[in-house]
PDB file of N, CA and C in Angstrom:
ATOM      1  N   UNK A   1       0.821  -1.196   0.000  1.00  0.00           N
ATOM      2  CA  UNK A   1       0.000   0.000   0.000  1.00  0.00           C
ATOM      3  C   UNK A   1       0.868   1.266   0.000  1.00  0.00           C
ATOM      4  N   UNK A   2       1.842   1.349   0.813  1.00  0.00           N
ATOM      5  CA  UNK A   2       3.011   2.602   1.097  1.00  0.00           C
ATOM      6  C   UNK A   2       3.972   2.927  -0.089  1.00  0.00           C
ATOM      7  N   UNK A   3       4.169   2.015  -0.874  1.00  0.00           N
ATOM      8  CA  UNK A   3       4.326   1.666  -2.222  1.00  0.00           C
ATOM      9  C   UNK A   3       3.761   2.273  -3.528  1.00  0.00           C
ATOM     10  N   UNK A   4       2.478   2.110  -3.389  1.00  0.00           N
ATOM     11  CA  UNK A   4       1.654   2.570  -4.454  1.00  0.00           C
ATOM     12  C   UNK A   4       1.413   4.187  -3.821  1.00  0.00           C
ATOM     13  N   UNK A   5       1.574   4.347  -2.553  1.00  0.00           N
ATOM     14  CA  UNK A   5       0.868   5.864  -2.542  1.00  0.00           C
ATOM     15  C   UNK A   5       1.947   6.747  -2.875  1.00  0.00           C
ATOM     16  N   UNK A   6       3.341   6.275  -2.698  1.00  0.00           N
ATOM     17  CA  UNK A   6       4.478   6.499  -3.208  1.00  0.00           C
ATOM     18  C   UNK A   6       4.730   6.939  -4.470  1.00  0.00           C
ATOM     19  N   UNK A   7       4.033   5.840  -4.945  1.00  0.00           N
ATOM     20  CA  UNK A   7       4.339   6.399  -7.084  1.00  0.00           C
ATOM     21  C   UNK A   7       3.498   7.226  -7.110  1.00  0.00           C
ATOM     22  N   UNK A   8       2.263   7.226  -6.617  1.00  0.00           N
ATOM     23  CA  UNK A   8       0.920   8.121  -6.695  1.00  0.00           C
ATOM     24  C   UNK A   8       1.732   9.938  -6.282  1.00  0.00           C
ATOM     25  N   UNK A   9       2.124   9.804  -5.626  1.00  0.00           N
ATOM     26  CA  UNK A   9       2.922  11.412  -4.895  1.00  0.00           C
ATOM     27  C   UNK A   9       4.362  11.520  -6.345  1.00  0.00           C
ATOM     28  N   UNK A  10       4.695  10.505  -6.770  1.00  0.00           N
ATOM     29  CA  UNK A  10       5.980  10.777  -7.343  1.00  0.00           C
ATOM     30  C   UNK A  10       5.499  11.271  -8.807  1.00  0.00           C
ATOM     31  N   UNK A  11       4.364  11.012  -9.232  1.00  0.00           N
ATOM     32  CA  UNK A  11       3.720  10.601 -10.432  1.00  0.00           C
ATOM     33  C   UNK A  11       3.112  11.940 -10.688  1.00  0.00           C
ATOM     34  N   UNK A  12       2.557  12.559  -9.769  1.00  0.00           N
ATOM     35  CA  UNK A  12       2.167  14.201  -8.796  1.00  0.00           C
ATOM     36  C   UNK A  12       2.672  15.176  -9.053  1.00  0.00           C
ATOM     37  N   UNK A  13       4.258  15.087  -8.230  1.00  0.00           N
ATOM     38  CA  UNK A  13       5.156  15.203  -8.298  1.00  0.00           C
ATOM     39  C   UNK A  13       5.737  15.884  -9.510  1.00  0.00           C
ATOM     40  N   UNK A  14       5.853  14.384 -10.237  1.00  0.00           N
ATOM     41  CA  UNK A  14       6.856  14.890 -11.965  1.00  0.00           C
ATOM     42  C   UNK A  14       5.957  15.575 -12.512  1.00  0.00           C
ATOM     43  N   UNK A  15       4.358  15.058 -12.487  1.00  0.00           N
ATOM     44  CA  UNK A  15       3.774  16.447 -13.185  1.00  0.00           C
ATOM     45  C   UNK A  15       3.520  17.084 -13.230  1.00  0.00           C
ATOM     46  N   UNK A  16       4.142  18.010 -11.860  1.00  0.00           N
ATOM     47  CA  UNK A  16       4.070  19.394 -11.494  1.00  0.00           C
ATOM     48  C   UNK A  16       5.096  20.399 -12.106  1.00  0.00           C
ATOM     49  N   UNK A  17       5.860  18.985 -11.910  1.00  0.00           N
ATOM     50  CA  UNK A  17       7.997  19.661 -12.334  1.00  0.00           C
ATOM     51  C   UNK A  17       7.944  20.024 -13.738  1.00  0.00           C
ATOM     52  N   UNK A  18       6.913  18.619 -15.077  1.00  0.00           N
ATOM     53  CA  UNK A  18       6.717  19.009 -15.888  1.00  0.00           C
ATOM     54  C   UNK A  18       6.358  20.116 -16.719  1.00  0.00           C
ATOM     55  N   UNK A  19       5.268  20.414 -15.636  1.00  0.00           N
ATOM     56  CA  UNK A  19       4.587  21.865 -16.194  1.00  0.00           C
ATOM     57  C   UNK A  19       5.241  23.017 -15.705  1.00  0.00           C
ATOM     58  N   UNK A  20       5.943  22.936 -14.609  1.00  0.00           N
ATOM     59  CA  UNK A  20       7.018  24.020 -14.511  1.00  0.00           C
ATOM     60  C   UNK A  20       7.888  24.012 -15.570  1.00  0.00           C
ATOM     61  N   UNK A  21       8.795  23.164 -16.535  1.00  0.00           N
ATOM     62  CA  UNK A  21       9.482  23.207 -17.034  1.00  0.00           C
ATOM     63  C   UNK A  21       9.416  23.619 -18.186  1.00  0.00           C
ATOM     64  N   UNK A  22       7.492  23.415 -18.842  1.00  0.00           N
ATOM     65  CA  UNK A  22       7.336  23.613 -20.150  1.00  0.00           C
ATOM     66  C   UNK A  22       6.479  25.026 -19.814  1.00  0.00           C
ATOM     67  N   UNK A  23       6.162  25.430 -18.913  1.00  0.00           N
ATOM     68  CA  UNK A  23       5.993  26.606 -18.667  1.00  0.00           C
ATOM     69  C   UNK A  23       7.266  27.986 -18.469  1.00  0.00           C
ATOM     70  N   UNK A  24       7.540  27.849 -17.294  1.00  0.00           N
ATOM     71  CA  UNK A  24       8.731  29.018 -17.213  1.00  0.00           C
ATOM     72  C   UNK A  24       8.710  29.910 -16.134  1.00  0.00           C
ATOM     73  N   UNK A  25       8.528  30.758 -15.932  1.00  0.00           N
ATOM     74  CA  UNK A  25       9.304  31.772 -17.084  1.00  0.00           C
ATOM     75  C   UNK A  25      10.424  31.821 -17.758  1.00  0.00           C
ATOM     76  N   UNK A  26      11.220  31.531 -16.271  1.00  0.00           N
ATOM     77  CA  UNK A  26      12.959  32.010 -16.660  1.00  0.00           C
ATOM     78  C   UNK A  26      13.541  30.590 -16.675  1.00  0.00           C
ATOM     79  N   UNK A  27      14.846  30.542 -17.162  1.00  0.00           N
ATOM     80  CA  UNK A  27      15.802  30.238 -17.320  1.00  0.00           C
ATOM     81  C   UNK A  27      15.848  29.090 -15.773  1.00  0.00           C
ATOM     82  N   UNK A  28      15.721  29.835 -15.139  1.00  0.00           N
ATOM     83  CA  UNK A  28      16.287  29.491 -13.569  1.00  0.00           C
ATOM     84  C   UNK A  28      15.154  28.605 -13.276  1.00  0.00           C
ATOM     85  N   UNK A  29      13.956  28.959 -13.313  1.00  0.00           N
ATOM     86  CA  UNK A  29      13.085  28.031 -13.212  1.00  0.00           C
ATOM     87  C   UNK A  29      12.598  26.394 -13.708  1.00  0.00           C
ATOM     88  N   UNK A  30      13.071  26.765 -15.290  1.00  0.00           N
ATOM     89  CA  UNK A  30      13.187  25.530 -15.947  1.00  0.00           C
ATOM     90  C   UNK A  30      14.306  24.761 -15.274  1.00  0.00           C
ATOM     91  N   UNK A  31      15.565  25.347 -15.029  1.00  0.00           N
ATOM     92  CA  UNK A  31      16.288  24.018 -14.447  1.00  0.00           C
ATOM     93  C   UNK A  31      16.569  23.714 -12.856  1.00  0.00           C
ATOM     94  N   UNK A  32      15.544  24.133 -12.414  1.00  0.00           N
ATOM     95  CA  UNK A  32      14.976  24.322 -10.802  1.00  0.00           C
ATOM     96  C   UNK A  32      13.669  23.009 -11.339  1.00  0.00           C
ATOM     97  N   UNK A  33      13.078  23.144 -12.024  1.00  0.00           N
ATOM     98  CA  UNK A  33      12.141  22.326 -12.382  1.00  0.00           C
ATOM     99  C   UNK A  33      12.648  20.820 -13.017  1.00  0.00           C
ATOM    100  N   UNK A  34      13.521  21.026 -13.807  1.00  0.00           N
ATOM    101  CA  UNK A  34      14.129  20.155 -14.531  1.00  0.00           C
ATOM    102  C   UNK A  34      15.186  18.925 -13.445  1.00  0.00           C
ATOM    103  N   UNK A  35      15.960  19.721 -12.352  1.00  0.00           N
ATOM    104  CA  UNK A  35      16.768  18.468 -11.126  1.00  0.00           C
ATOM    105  C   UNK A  35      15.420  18.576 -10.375  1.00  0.00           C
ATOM    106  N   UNK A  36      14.559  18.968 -10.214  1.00  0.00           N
ATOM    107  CA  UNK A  36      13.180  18.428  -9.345  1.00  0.00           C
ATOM    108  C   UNK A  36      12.612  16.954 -10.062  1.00  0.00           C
ATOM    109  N   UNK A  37      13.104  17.029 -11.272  1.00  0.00           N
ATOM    110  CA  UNK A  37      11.767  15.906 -12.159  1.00  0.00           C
ATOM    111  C   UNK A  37      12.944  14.671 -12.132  1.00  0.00           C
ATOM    112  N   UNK A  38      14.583  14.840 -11.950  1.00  0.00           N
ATOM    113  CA  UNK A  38      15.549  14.002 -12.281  1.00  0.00           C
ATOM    114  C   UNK A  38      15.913  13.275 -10.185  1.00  0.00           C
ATOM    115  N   UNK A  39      14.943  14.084  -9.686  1.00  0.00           N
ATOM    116  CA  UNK A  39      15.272  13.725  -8.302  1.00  0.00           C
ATOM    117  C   UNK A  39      13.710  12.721  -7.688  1.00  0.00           C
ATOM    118  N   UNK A  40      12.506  13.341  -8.682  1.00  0.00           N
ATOM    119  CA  UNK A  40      11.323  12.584  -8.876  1.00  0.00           C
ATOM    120  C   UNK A  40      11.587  10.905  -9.103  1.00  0.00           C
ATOM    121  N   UNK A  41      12.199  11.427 -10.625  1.00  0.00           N
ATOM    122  CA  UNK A  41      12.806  10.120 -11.117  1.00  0.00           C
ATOM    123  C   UNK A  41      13.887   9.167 -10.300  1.00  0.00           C
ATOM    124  N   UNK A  42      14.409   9.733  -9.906  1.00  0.00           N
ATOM    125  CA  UNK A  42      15.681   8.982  -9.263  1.00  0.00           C
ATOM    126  C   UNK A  42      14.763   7.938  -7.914  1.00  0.00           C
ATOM    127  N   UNK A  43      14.122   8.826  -7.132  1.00  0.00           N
ATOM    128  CA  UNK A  43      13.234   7.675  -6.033  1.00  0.00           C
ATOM    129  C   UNK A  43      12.308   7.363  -6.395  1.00  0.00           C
ATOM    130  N   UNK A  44      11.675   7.155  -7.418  1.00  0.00           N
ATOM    131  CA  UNK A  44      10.881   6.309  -8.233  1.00  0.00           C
ATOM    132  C   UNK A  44      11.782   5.225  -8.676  1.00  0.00           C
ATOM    133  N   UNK A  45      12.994   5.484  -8.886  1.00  0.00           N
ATOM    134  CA  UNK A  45      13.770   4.083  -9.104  1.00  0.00           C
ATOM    135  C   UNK A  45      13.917   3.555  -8.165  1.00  0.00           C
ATOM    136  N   UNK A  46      14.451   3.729  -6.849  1.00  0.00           N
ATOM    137  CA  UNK A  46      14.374   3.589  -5.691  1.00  0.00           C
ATOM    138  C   UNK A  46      13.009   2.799  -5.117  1.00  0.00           C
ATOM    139  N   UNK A  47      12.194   3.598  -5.367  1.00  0.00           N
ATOM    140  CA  UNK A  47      11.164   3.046  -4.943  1.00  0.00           C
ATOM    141  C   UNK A  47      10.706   1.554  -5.518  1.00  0.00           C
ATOM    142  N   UNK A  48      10.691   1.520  -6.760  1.00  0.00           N
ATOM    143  CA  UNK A  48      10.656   0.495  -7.646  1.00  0.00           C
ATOM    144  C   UNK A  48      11.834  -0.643  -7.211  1.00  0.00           C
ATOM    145  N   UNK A  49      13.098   0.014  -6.710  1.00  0.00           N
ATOM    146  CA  UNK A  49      13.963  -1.148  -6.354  1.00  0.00           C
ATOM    147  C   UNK A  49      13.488  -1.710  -5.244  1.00  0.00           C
ATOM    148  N   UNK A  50      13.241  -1.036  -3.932  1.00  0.00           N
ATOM    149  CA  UNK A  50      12.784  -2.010  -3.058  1.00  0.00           C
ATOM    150  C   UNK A  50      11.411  -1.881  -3.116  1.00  0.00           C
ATOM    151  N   UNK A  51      10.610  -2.352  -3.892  1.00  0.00           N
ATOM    152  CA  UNK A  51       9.310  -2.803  -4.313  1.00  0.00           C
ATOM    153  C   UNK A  51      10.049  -4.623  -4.698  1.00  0.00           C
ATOM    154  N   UNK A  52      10.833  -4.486  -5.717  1.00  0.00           N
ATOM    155  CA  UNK A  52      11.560  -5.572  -5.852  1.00  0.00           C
ATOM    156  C   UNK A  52      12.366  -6.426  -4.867  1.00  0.00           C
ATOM    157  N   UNK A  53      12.926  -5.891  -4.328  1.00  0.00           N
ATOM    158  CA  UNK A  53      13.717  -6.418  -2.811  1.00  0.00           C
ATOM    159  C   UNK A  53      15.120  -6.446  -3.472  1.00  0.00           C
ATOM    160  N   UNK A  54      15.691  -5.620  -4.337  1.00  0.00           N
ATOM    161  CA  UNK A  54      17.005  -6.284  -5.496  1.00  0.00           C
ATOM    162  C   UNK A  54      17.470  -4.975  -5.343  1.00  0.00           C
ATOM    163  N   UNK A  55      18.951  -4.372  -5.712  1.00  0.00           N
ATOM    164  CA  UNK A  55      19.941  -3.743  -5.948  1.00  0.00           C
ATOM    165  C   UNK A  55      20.437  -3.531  -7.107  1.00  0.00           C
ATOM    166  N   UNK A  56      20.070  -4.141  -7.891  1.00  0.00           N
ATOM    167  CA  UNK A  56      20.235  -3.956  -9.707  1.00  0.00           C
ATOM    168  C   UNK A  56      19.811  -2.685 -10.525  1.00  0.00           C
ATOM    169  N   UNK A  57      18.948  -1.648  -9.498  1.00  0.00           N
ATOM    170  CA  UNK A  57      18.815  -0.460 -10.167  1.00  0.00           C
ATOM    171  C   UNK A  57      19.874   1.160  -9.207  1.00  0.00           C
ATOM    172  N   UNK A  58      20.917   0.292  -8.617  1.00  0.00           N
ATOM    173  CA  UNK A  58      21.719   1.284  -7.744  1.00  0.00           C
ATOM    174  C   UNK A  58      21.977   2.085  -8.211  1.00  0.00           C
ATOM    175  N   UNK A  59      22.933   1.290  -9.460  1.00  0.00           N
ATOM    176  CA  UNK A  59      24.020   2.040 -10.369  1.00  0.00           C
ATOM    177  C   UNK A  59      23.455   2.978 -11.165  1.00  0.00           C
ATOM    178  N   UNK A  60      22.173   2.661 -11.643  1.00  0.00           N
ATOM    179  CA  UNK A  60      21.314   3.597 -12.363  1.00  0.00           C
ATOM    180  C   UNK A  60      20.554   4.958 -12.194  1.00  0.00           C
ATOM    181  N   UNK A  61      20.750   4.695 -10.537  1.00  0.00           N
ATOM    182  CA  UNK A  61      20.151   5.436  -9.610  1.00  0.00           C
ATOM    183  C   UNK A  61      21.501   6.770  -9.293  1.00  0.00           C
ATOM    184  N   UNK A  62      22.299   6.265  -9.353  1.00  0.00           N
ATOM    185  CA  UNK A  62      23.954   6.872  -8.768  1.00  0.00           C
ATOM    186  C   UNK A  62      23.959   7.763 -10.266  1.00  0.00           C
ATOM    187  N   UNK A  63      23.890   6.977 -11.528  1.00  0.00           N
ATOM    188  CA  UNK A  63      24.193   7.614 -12.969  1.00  0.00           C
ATOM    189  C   UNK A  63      23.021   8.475 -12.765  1.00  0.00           C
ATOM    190  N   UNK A  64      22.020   8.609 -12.985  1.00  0.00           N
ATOM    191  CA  UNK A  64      21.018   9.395 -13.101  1.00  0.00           C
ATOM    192  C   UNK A  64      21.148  10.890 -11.827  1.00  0.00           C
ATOM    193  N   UNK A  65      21.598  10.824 -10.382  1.00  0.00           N
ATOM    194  CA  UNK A  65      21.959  11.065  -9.570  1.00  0.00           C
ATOM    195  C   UNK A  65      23.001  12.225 -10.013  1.00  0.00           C
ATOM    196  N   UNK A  66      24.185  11.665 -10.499  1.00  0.00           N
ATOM    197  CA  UNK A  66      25.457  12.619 -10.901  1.00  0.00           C
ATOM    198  C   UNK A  66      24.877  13.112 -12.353  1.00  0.00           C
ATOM    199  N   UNK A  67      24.296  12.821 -12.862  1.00  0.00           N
ATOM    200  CA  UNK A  67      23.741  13.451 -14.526  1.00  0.00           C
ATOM    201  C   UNK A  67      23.130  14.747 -13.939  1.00  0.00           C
ATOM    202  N   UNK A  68      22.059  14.877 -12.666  1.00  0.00           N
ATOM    203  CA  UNK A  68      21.846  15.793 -12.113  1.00  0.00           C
ATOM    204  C   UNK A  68      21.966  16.654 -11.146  1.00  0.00           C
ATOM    205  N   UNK A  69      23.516  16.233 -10.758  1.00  0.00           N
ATOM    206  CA  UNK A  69      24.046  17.185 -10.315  1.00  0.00           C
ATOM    207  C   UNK A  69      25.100  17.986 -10.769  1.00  0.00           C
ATOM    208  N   UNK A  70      25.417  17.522 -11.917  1.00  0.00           N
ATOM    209  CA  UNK A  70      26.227  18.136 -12.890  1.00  0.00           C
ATOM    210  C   UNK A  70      25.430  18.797 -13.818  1.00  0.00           C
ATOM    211  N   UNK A  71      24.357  18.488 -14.355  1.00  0.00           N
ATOM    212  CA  UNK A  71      23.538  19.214 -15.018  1.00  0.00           C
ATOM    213  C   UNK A  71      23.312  20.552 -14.208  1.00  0.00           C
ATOM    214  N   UNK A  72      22.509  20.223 -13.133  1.00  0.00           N
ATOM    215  CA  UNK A  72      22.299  21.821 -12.710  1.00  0.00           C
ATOM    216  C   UNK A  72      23.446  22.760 -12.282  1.00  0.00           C
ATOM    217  N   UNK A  73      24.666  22.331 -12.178  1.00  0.00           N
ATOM    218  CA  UNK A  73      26.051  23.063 -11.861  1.00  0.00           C
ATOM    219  C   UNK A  73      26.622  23.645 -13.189  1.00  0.00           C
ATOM    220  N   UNK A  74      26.047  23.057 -14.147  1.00  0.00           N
ATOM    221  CA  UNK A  74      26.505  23.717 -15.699  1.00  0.00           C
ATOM    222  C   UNK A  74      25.516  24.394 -15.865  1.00  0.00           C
ATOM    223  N   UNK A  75      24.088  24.514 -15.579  1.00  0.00           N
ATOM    224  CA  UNK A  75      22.860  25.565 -15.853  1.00  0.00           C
ATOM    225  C   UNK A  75      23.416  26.836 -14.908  1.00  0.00           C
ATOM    226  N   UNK A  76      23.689  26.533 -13.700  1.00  0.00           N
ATOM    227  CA  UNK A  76      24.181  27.545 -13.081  1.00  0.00           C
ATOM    228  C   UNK A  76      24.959  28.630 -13.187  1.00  0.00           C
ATOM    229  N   UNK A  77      26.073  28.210 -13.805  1.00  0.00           N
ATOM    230  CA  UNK A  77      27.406  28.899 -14.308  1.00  0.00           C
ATOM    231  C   UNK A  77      26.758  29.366 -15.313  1.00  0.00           C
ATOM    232  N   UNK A  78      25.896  28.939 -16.398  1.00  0.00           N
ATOM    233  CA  UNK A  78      25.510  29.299 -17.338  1.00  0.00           C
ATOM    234  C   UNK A  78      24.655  30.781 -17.300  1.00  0.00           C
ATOM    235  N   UNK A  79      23.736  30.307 -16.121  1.00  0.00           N
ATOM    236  CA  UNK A  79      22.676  31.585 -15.907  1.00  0.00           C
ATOM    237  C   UNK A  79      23.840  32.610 -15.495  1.00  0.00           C
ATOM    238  N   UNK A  80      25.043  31.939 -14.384  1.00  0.00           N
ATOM    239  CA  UNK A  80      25.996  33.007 -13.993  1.00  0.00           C
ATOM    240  C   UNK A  80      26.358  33.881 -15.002  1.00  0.00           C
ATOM    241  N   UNK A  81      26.715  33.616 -16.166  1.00  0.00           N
ATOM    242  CA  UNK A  81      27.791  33.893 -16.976  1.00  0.00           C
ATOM    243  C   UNK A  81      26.649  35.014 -17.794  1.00  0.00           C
ATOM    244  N   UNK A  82      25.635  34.579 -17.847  1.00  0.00           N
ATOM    245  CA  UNK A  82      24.611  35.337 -18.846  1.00  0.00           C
ATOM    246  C   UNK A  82      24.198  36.628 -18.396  1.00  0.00           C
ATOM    247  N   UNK A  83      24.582  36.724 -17.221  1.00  0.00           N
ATOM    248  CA  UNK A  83      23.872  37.717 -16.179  1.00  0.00           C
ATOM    249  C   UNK A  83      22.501  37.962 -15.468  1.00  0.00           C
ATOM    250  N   UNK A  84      22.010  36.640 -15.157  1.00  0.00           N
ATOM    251  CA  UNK A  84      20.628  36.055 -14.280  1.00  0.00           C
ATOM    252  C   UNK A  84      19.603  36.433 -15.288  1.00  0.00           C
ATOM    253  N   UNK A  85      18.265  36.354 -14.681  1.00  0.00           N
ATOM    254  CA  UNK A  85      17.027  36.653 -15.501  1.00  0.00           C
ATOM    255  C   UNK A  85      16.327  37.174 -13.957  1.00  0.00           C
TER     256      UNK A  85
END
């Protein structure tokens, strides 16, 4: 049951992040929205792993994990460099 209400909030969740992202306004928002939907995703894998009782989605979890935290550290510098919005 704790499980399903889980995806139900995560599912919520991403499609809130979604519509922030394809909405906007700024710059800053989309990728404020964008590591929200990659951090959605990430314990939805999680969640899904121990739904399973298995460890086979760690690594995927770790890759997806550093994809977004490097992603938003290059949006950053980026907005830096542009002079904010």
């Amino acid at each position: 049951m704790s499980i399903r209400i889980a995806f139900v909030l995560l599912t919520a969740a991403s499609a809130l992040f979604l519509w922030r992202l394809f909405k906007g306004p700024s710059v800053a928002d989309r990728v404020i929205a964008l590591d929200g939907l990659l951090i959605a995703v990430t314990c939805g894998i999680l969640v899904e792993t121990a739904r399973e009782d298995s460890v086979t989605s760690l690594d995927t979890v770790l890759v997806v994990a550093l994809v977004a935290f490097v992603g938003t550290g290059v949006m950053a510098r980026y907005i830096e460099r542009r002079g904010g919005e």
